[in-house]
Protein backbone atom coordinates (compact mmCIF):
# COMPACT_ATOMS: atom_id res chain seq x y z
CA UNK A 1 48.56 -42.73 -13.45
CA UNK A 2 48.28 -39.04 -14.74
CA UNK A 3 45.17 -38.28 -12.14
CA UNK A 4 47.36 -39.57 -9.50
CA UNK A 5 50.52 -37.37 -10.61
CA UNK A 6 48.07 -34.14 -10.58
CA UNK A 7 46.85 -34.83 -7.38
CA UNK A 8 50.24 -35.39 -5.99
CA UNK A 9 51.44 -31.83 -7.38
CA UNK A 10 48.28 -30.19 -6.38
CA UNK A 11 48.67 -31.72 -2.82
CA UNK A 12 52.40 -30.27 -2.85
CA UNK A 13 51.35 -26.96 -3.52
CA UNK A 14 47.84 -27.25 -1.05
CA UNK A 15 48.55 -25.67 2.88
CA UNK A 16 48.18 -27.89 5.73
CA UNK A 17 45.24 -26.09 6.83
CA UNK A 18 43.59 -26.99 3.10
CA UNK A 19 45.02 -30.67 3.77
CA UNK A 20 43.36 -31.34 7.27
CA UNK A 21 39.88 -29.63 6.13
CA UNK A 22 39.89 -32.04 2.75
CA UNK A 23 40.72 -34.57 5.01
CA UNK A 24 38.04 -33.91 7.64
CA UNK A 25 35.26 -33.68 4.61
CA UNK A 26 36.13 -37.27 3.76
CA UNK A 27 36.44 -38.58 7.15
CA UNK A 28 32.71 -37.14 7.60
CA UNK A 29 31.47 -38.65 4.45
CA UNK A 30 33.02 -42.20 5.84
CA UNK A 31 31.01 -42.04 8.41
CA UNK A 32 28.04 -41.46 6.31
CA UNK A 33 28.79 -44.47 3.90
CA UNK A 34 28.72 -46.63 7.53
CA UNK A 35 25.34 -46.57 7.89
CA UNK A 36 23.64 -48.95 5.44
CA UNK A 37 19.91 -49.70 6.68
CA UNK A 38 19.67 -50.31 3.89
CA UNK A 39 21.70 -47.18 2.27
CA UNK A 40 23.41 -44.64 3.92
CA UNK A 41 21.04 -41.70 5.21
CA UNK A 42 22.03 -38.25 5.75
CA UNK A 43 21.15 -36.73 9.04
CA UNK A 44 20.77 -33.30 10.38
CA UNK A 45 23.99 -32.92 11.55
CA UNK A 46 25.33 -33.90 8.01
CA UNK A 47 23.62 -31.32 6.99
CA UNK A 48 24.55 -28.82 8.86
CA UNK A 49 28.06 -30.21 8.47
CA UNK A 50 28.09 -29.17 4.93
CA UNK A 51 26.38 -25.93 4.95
CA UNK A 52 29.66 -24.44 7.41
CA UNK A 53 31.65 -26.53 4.85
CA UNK A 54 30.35 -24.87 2.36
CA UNK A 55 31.15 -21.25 3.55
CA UNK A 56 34.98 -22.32 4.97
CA UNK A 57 36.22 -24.87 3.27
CA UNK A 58 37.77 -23.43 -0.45
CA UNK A 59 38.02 -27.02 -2.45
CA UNK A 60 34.48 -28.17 -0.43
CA UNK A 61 32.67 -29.38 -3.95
CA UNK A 62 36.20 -31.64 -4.78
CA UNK A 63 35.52 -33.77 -1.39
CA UNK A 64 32.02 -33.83 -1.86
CA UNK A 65 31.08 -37.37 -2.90
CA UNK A 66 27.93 -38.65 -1.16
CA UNK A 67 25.99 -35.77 -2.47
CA UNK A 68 25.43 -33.44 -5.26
CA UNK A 69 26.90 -29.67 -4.95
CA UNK A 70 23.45 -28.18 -5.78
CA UNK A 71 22.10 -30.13 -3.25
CA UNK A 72 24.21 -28.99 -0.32
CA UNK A 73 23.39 -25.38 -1.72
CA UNK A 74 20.05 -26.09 -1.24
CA UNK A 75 20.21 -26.81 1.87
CA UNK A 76 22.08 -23.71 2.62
CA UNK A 77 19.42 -21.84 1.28
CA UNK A 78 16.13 -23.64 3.17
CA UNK A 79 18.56 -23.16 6.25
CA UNK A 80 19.02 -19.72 5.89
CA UNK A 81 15.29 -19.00 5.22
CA UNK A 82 14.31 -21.03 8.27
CA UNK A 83 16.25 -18.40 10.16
CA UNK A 84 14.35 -15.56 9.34
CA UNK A 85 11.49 -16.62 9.38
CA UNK A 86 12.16 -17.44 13.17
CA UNK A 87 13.55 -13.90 13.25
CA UNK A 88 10.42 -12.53 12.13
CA UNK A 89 8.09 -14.42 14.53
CA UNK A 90 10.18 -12.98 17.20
CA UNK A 91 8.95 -9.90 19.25
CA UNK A 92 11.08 -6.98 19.07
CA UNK A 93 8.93 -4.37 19.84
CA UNK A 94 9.60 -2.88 16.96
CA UNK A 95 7.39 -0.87 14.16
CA UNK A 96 5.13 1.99 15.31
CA UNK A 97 3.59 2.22 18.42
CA UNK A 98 -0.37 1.23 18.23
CA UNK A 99 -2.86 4.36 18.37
CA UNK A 100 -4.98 4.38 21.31
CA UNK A 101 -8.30 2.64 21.54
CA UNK A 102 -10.37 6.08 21.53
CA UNK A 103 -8.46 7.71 18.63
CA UNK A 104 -9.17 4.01 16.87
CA UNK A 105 -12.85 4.47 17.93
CA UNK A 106 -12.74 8.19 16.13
CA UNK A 107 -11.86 7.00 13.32
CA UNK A 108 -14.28 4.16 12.74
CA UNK A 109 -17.23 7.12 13.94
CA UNK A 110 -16.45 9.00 11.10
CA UNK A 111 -15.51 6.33 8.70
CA UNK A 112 -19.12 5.49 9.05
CA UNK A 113 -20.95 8.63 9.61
CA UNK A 114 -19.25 10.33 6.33
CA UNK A 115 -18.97 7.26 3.85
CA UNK A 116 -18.32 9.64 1.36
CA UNK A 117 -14.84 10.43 3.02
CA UNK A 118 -11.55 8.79 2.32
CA UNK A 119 -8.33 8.21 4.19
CA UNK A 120 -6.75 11.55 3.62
CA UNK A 121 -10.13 13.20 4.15
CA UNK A 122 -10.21 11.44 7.61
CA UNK A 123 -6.62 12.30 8.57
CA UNK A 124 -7.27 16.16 7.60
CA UNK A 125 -9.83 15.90 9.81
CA UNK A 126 -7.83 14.02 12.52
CA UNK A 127 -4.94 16.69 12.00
CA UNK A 128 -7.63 19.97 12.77
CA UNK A 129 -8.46 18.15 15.79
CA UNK A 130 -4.44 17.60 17.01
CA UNK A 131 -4.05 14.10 16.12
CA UNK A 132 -1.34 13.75 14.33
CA UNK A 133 -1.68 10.55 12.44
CA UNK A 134 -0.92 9.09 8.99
CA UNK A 135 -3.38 8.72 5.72
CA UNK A 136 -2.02 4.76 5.98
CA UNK A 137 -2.83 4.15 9.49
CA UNK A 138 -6.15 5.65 9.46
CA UNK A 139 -6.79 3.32 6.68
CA UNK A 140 -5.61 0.24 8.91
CA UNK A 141 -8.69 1.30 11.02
CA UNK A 142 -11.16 2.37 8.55
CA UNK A 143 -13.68 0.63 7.71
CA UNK A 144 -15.58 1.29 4.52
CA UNK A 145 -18.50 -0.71 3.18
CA UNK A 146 -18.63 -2.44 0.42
CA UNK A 147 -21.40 -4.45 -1.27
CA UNK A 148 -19.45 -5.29 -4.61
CA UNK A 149 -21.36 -3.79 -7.25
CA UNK A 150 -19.44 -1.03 -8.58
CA UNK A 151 -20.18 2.75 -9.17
CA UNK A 152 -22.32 3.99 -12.45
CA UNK A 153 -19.77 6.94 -13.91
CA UNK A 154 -21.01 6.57 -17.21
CA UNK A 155 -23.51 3.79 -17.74
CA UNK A 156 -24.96 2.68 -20.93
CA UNK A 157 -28.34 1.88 -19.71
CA UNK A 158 -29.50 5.57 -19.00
CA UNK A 159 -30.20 8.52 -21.15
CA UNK A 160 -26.58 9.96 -22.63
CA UNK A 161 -26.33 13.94 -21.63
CA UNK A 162 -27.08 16.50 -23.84
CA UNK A 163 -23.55 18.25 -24.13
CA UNK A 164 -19.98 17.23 -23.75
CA UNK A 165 -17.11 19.77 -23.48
CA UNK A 166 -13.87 18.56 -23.98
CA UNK A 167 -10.68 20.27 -24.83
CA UNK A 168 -8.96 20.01 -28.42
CA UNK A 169 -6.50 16.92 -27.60
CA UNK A 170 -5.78 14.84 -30.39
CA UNK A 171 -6.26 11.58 -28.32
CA UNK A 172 -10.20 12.37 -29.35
CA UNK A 173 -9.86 11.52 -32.90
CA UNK A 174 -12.90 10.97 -35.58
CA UNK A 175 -14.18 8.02 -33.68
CA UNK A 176 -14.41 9.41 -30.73
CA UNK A 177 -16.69 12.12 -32.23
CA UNK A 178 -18.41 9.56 -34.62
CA UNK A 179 -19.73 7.32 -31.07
CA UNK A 180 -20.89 10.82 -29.28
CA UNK A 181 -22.59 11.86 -32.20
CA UNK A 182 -24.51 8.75 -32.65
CA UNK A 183 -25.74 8.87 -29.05
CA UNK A 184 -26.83 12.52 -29.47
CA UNK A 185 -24.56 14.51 -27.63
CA UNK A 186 -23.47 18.07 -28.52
CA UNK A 187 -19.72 18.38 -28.69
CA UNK A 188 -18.41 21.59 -27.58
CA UNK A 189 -14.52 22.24 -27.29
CA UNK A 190 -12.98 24.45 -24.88
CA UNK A 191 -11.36 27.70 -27.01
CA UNK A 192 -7.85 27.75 -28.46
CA UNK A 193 -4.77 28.03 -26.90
CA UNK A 194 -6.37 28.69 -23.91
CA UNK A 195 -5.06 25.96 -21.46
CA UNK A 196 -6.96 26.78 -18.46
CA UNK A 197 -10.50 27.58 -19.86
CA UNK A 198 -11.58 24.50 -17.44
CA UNK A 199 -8.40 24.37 -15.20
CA UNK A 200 -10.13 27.30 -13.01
CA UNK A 201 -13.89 25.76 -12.43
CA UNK A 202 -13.75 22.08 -13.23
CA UNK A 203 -12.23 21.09 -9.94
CA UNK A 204 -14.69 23.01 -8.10
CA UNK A 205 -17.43 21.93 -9.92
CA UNK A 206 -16.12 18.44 -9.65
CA UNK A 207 -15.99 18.80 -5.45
CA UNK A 208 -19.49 20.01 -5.82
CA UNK A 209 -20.91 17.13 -7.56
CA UNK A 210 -19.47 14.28 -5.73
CA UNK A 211 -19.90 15.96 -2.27
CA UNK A 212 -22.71 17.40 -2.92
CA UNK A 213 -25.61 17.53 -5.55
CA UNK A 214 -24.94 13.95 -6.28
CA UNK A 215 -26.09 13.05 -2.90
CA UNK A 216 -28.71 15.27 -2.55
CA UNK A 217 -32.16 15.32 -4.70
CA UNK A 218 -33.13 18.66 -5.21
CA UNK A 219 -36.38 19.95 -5.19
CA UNK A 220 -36.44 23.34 -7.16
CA UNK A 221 -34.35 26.47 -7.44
CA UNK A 222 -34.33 27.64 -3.99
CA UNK A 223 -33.47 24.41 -2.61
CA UNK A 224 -30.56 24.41 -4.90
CA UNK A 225 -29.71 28.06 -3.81
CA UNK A 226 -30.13 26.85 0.04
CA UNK A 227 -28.17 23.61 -0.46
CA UNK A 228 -25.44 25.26 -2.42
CA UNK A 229 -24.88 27.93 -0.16
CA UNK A 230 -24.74 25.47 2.97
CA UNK A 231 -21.99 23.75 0.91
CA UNK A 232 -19.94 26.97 -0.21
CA UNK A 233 -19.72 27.57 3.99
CA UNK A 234 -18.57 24.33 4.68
CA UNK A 235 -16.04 24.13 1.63
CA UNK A 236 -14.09 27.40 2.58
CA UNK A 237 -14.22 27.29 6.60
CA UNK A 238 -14.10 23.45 6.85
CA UNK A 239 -13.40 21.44 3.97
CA UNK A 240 -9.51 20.49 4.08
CA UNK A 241 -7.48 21.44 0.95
CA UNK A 242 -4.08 19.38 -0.68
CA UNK A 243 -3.17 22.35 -2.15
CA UNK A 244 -2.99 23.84 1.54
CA UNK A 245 -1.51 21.44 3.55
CA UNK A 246 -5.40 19.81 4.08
CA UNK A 247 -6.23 23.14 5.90
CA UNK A 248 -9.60 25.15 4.85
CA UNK A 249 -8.97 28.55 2.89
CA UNK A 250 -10.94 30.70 5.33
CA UNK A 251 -10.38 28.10 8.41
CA UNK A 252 -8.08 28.41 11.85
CA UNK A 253 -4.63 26.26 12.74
CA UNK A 254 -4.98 23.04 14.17
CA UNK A 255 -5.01 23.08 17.71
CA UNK A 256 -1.62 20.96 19.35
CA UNK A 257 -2.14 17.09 20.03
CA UNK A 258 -4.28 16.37 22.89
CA UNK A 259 -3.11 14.03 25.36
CA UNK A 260 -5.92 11.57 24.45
CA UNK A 261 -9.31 11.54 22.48
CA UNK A 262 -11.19 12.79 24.67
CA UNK A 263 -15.11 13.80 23.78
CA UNK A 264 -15.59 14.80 20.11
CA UNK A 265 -18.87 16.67 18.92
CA UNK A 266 -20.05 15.90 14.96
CA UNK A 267 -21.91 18.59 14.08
CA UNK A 268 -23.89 17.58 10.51
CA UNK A 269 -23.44 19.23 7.70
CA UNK A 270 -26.16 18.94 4.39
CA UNK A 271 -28.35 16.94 6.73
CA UNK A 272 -25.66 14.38 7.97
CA UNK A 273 -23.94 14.24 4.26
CA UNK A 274 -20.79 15.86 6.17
CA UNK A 275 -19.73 16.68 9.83
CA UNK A 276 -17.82 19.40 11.81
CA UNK A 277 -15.81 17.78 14.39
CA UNK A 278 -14.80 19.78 17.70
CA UNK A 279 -13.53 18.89 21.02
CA UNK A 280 -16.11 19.21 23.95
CA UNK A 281 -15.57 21.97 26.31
């Protein structure tokens, strides 16, 4: 008798707008409870009945008998999701436009005619020759080999060096020194309070390893002298720098964008280690 009295007041107090939505939710669910074969089964329509119920009607979850709140939720949410993922089949032409065909056939060429080159390497080069692309787009197209066994930095299996300079960090503590010592390496650590003892040569000395005398097996002193100085050209007039916008120190302005791709000529550099690329006259 109370339940009935609280309805009655809350019903007094409810707008007819409230009253006739209430009222269609439970004429809907009626016509659910109508089909028995051999229970009542909810159709699409139900469904979708419920999800706009959901979103419009304010006292929805107090009609809602056939069903469990969470469940029409669900529904709502499966719904939605089904939606965009339509959306995002559709073709809206947007996103960036696709790079030519020749500019896409550049990049592979020197993808695989300077393996030692990266993305940012390749779009420096791109940018001296006016294409204007980015490092994330040339590494859409690149193609880089890869035979899954990774690179030897510092094996174990070969002869340690014979010195090891290292600054005066206290991340290198006692066994740090104890392990190099064993393996008969001479520590030697960079002066004090002097910050950039290394900071001026070890980056250059680092581009001339990897690019260089790693690749290369030299044969005596003026090889070394040859190969070295073949290198020091190439670094200053060609090489592109981060530190200057990936332009050489001693090297020219890009050109502006071509219209297309055109004819490129690779000139080698270190016997095919590097190339020069140029537009054909």
């Amino acid at each position: 008798m109370i339940r009935w009295v609280g309805r009655a007041i809350a019903a007094w107090f409810t707008t007819r707008a409230d009253l006739i939505a209430e009222n269609l939710c439970l004429r809907q669910q009626l016509v659910v409870l109508q089909r028995r074969r051999p229970r009542p089964r909810l159709r699409d329509a139900d469904r979708r009945f419920w999800i706009l119920a959901c979103r419009w009607v304010p006292r929805w979850r107090q009609c809602l008998l056939v069903v469990q709140p969470a469940t029409v939720l669900g529904w709502h949410r499966r719904g939605w999701t089904a939606y965009w993922r339509w959306r995002s089949r559709r073709r809206t032409g947007g996103g960036r436009p696709r790079i030519g065909g020749e500019l896409r056939a550049l990049i592979r060429r020197m993808t695989l005619e300077n393996p030692l080159w990266g993305q940012r390497r390749v779009q420096a080069e791109l940018t001296r020759l006016g294409f204007s692309v980015s490092a994330r787009t040339v590494a859409t197209y690149k193609r880089r080999p890869y035979d899954g066994v990774p690179s030897l930095a510092c094996g174990w299996d070969r002869d340690p060096p014979r010195y090891l300079i290292r600054d005066r960090d206290g991340r290198f503590g006692v066994k740090f020194d104890r392990r190099v010592q064993r393996l008969g390496v001479k520590r030697i650590r960079t002066p004090v309070r002097a910050p950039r003892a290394n900071a001026l040569a070890e980056r250059w000395i680092r581009s001339a390893r990897s690019e260089c005398l790693d690749q290369v097996v030299i044969l005596n002193e003026d090889h070394l002298q040859r190969v070295l100085d073949e290198y020091v050209a190439y670094f200053n007039a060609w090489r592109p720098h981060q530190g200057l916008g990936q332009r050489a120190p001693c090297g020219w302005p890009p050109p502006p964008r071509p219209a297309a791709a055109g004819r490129i000529i690779g000139r080698p550099v270190l016997g095919g280690l590097h190339h020069v690329y140029q537009h054909a006259a």
